[in-house]
Protein backbone atom coordinates (compact mmCIF):
# COMPACT_ATOMS: atom_id res chain seq x y z
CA UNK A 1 42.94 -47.50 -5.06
CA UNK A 2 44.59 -43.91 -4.25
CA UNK A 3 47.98 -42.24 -5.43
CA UNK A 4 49.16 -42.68 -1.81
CA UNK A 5 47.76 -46.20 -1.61
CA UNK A 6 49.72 -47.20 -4.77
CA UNK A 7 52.83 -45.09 -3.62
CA UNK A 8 52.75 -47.06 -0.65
CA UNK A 9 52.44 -50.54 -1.56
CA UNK A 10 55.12 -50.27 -4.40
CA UNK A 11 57.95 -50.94 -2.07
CA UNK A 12 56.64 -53.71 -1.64
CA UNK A 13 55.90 -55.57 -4.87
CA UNK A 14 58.77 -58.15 -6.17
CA UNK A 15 61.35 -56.75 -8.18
CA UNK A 16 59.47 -58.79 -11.41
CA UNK A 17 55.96 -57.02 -10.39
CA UNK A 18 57.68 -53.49 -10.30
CA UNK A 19 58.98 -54.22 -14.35
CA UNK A 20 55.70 -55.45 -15.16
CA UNK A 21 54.34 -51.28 -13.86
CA UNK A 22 57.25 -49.99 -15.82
CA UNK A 23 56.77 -51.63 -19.23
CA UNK A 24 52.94 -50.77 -18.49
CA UNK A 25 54.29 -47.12 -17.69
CA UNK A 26 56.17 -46.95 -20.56
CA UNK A 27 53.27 -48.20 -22.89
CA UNK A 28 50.61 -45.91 -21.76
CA UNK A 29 52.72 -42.61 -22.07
CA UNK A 30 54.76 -43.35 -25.14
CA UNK A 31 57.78 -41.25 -25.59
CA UNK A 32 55.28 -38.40 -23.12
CA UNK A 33 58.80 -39.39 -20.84
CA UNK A 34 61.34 -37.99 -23.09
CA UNK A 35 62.77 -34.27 -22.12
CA UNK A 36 61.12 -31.88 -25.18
CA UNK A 37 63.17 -29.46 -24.03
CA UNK A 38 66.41 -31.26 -24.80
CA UNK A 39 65.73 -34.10 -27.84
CA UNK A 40 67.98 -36.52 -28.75
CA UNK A 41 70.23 -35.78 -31.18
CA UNK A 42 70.85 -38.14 -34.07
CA UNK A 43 73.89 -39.61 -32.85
CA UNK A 44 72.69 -40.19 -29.94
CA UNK A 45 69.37 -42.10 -31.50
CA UNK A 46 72.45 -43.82 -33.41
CA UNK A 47 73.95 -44.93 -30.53
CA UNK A 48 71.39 -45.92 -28.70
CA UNK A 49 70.03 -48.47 -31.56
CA UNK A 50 73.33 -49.51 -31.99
CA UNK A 51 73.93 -50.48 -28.03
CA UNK A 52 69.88 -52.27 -28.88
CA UNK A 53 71.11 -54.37 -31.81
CA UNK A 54 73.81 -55.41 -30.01
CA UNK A 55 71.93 -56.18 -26.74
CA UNK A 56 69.40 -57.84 -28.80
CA UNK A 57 71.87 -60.09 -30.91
CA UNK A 58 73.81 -61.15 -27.43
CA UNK A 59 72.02 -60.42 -24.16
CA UNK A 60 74.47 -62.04 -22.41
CA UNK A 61 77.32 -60.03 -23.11
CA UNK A 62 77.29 -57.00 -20.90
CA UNK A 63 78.12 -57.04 -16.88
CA UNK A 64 75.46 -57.86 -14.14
CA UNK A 65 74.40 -54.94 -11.99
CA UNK A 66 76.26 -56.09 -9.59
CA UNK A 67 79.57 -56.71 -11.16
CA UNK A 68 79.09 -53.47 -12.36
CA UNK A 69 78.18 -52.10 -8.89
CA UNK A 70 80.96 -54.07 -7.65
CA UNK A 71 83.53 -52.09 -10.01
CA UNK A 72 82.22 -48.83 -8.81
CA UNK A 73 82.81 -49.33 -5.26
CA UNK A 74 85.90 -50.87 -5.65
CA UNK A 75 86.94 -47.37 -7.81
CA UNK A 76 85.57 -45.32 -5.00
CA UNK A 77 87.91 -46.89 -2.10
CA UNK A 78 90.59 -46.17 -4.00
């Protein structure tokens, strides 16, 4: 299968098969994604494993996408 072939047909994979390339994505190039240019600091590595634990001890407790979503557009007809 081409570039163009998969470019095409990934609009039209389920929102469940287009994680599944992501986590694949993110497997076979590492941390290649991250800028080099601009690290992250260490209190932003902080953060970011502290927002993890969190996540991790209580998935749950954040807002769907789209309460979230809903929040922003309500903001923006303001």
């Amino acid at each position: 299968m081409s570039k163009t072939e998969i470019l095409t047909e990934l609009p039209r994979l389920t929102p469940s098969e287009r994680d599944e390339i992501r986590l694949k994505l993110a497997e076979i190039d590492g941390e290649k994604w991250l800028d080099a240019d601009e690290p992250l600091t260490d209190a932003e590595k902080a953060l970011l494993d502290t927002r993890l634990a969190a996540y991790e001890k209580d998935p749950d407790a954040g807002s769907s996408w789209d309460e979230v979503e809903a929040r922003i557009r309500v903001r923006l007809k303001r």
